[in-house]
Protein backbone atom coordinates (compact mmCIF):
# COMPACT_ATOMS: atom_id res chain seq x y z
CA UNK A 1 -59.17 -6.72 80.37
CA UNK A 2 -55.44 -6.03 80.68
CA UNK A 3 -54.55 -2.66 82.21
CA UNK A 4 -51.24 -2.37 80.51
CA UNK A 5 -50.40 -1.90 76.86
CA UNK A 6 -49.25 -5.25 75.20
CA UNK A 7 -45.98 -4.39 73.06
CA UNK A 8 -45.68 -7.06 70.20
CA UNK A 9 -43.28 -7.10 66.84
CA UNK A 10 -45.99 -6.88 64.27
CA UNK A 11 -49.48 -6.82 63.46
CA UNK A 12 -50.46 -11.07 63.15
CA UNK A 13 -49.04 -10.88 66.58
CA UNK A 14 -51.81 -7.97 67.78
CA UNK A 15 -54.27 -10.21 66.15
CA UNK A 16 -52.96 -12.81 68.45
CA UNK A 17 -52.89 -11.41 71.43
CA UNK A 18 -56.89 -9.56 70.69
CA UNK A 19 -57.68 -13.32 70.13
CA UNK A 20 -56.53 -14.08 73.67
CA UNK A 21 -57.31 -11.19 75.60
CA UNK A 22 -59.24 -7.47 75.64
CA UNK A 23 -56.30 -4.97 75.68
CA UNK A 24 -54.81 -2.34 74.03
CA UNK A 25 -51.77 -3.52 71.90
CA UNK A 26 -48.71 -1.93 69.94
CA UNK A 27 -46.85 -3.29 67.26
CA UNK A 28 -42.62 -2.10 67.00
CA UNK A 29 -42.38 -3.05 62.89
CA UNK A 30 -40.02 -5.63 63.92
CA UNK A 31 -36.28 -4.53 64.01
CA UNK A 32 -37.90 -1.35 61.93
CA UNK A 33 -38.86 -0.44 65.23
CA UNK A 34 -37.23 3.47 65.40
CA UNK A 35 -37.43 7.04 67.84
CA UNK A 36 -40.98 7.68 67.01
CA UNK A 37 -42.34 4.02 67.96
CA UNK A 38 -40.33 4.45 70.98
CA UNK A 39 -41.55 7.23 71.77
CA UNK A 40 -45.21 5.89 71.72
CA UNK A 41 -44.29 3.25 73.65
CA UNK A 42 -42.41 5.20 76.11
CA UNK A 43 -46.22 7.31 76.84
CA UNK A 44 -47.98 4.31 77.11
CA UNK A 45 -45.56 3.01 79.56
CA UNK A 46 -46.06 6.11 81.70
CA UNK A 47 -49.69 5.95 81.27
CA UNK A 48 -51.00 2.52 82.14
CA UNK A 49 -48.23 0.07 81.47
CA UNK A 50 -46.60 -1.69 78.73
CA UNK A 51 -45.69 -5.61 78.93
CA UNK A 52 -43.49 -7.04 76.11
CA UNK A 53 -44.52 -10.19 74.73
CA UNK A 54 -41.90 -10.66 71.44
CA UNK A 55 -40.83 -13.56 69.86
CA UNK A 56 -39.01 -15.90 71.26
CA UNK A 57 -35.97 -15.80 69.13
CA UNK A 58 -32.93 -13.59 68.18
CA UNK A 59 -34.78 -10.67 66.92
CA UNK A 60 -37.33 -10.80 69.21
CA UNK A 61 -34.76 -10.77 72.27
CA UNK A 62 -33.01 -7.82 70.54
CA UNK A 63 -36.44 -5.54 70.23
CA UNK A 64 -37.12 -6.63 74.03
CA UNK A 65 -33.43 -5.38 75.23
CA UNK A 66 -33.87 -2.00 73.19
CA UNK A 67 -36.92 -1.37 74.95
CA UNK A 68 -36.31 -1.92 78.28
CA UNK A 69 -33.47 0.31 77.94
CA UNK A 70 -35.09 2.53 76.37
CA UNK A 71 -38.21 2.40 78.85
CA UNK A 72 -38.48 2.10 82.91
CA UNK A 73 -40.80 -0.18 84.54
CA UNK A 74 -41.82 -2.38 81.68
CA UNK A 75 -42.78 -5.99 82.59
CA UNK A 76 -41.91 -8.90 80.24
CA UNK A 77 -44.03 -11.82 79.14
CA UNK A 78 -42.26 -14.73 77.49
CA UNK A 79 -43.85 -17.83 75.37
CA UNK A 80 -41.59 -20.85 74.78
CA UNK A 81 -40.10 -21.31 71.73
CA UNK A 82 -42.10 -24.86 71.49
CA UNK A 83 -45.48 -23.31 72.06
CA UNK A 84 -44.70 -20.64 69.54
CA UNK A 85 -43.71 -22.60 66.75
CA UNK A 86 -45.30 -23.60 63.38
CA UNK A 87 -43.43 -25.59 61.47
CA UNK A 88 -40.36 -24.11 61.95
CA UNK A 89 -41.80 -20.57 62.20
CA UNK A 90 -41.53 -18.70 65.48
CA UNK A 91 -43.42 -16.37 66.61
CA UNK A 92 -46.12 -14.98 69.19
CA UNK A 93 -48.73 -15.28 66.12
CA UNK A 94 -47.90 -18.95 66.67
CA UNK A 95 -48.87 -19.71 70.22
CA UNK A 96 -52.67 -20.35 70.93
CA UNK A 97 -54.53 -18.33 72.93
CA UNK A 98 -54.35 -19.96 75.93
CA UNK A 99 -50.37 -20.06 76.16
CA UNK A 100 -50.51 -16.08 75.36
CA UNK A 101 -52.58 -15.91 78.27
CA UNK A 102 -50.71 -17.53 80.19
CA UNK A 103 -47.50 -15.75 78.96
CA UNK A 104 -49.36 -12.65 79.82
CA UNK A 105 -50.02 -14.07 83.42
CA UNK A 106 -46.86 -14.64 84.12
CA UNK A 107 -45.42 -11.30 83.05
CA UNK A 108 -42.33 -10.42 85.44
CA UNK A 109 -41.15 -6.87 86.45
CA UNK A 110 -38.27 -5.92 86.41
CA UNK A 111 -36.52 -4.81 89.54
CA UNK A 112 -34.29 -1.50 89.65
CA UNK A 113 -32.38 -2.45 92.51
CA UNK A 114 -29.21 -4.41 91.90
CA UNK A 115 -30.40 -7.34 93.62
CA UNK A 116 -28.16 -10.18 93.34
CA UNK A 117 -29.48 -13.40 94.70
CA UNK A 118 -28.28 -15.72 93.11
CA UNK A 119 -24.33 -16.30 91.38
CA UNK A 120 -22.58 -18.05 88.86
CA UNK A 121 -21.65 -20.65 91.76
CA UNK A 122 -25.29 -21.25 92.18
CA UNK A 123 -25.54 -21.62 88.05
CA UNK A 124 -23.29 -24.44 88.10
CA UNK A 125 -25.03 -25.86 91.66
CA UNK A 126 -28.14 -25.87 89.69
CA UNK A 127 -26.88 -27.72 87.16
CA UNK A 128 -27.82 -24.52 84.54
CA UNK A 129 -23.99 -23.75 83.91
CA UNK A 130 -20.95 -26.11 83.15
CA UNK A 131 -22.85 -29.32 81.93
CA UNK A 132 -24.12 -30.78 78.62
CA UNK A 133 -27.95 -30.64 79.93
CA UNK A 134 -27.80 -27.18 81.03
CA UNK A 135 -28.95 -25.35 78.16
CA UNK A 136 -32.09 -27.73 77.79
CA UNK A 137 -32.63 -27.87 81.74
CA UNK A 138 -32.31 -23.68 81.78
CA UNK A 139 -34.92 -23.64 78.67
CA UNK A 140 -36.92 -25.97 80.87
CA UNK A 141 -36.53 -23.94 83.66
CA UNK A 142 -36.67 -20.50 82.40
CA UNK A 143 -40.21 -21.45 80.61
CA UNK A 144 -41.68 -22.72 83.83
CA UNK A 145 -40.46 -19.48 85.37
CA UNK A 146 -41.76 -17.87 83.07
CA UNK A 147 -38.53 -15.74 81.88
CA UNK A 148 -37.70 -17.68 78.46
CA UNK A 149 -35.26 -19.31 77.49
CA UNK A 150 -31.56 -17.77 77.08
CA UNK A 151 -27.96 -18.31 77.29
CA UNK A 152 -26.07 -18.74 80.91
CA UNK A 153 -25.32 -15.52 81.53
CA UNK A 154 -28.53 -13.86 80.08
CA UNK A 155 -30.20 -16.43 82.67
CA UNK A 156 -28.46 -15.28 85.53
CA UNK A 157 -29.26 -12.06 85.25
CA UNK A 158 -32.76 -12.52 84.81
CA UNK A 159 -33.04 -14.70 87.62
CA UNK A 160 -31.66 -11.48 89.47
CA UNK A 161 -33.49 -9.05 87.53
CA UNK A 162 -36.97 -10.48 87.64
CA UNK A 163 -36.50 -11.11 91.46
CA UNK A 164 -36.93 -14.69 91.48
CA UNK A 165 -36.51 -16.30 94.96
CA UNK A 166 -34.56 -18.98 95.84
CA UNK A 167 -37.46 -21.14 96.74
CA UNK A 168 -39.36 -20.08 93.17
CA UNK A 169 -36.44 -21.36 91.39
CA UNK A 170 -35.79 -24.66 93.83
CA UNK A 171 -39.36 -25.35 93.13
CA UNK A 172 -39.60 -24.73 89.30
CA UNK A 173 -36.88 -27.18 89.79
CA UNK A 174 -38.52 -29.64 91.48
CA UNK A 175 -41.29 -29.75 88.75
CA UNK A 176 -39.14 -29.95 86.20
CA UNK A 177 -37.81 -32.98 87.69
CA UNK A 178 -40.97 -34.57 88.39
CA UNK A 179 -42.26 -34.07 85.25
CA UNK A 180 -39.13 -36.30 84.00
CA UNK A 181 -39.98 -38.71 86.32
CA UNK A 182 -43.28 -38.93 85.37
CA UNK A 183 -42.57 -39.11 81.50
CA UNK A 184 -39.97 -41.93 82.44
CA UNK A 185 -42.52 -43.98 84.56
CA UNK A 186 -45.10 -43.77 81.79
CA UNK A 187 -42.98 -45.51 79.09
C-alpha cells in the first residue's frame, strides 16, 4: 500500500490508479477543481502525503502547478504521454497498471531550496535547448527521469526542482542513446 494520498483529475483515473495499487485517492473535478478541494487536499498533504499523478497534457500540467502552489511538500508522479494514450485520448485512465506503478515509483519531491544545478548553458550542452531534436530528446529524457515531458524552460527547472544530479541526468542520457543504438542495429 501507498502511504500518501494519490491526487488524480477525475474519477476513471481513481479507478485507475485502485487497479494498480491499494491507496487512498482524490479526484480535483478537472479544472473544476476550487477552495474546498484544495482544501482537502491541503489536510491530506499534512497528514500522510499527497503525490500528483495528472494527465499528461495542458490541463493536467495546469491542475499540477495550482497545487503545488497551493500545497508544500507534494511529490509528483508523471506517465508519458505515449503510455497514456488511447487513440488520441490522454489521460492517466489510459496507462495500464503497470506504467501507473511505475509512475508512482518514480514520484519526485520537490526541493524547497533554490538549488540550481544545472543552467541554460548545460540545456543547450545537452542537446535539450537550441536544436531541432531537443524537444523529442527532452520528452525522451524527461520520461526516463521520470519528470514528463515539457517545454525548455519548464525542463530546466524541474531538473533543478526535483534535484536531479548531474550523473542521473548523464545517465538517463546514456540510455536514451543506447536505446537508439539498439533500435538502429536491429533494423
Amino acid at each position: 500500500m501507498i502511504k500518501e494520498i494519490i491526487v488524480v483529475e477525475g474519477k476513471s483515473d481513481i479507478s485507475a490508479v485502485k487497479k494498480a495499487v491499494d491507496a487512498q485517492v482524490i479526484a480535483t473535478s478537472g479544472l473544476g477543481i476550487n477552495d474546498q478541494i484544495i482544501k482537502t487536499i491541503k489536510k491530506a498533504s499534512k497528514n500522510k502525503g499527497i503525490i500528483i499523478l495528472t494527465d499528461p497534457d495542458y490541463p493536467g500540467k495546469k491542475i499540477r502547478n495550482i497545487l503545488s502552489s497551493e500545497i508544500e511538500n507534494c511529490k509528483h508522479a508523471f506517465i508519458p504521454r505515449n503510455l497514456a494514450n488511447k487513440d488520441g485520448d490522454i489521460g492517466v485512465e489510459n496507462a495500464s497498471p503497470e506504467v501507473i506503478r511505475e509512475a508512482l515509483e518514480n514520484a519526485r519531491a520537490e526541493i524547497s531550496e533554490n538549488i540550481q544545478e544545472f543552467s541554460n548553458s548545460d540545456m543547450v550542452y545537452y542537446e535539450l535547448l537550441g536544436n531541432e531534436d531537443a524537444s523529442k530528446r527532452r520528452g525522451l529524457i524527461g520520461d526516463e527521469l521520470g519528470i514528463g515531458y515539457c517545454s525548455a524552460k519548464q525542463f530546466l527547472k524541474r531538473l533543478n526542482t526535483f534535484g536531479i544530479t548531474r550523473e542521473e541526468l548523464e545517465e538517463a542520457i546514456i540510455k536514451i542513446e543506447n536505446s537508439k543504438i539498439d533500435k538502429e542495429t536491429d533494423k
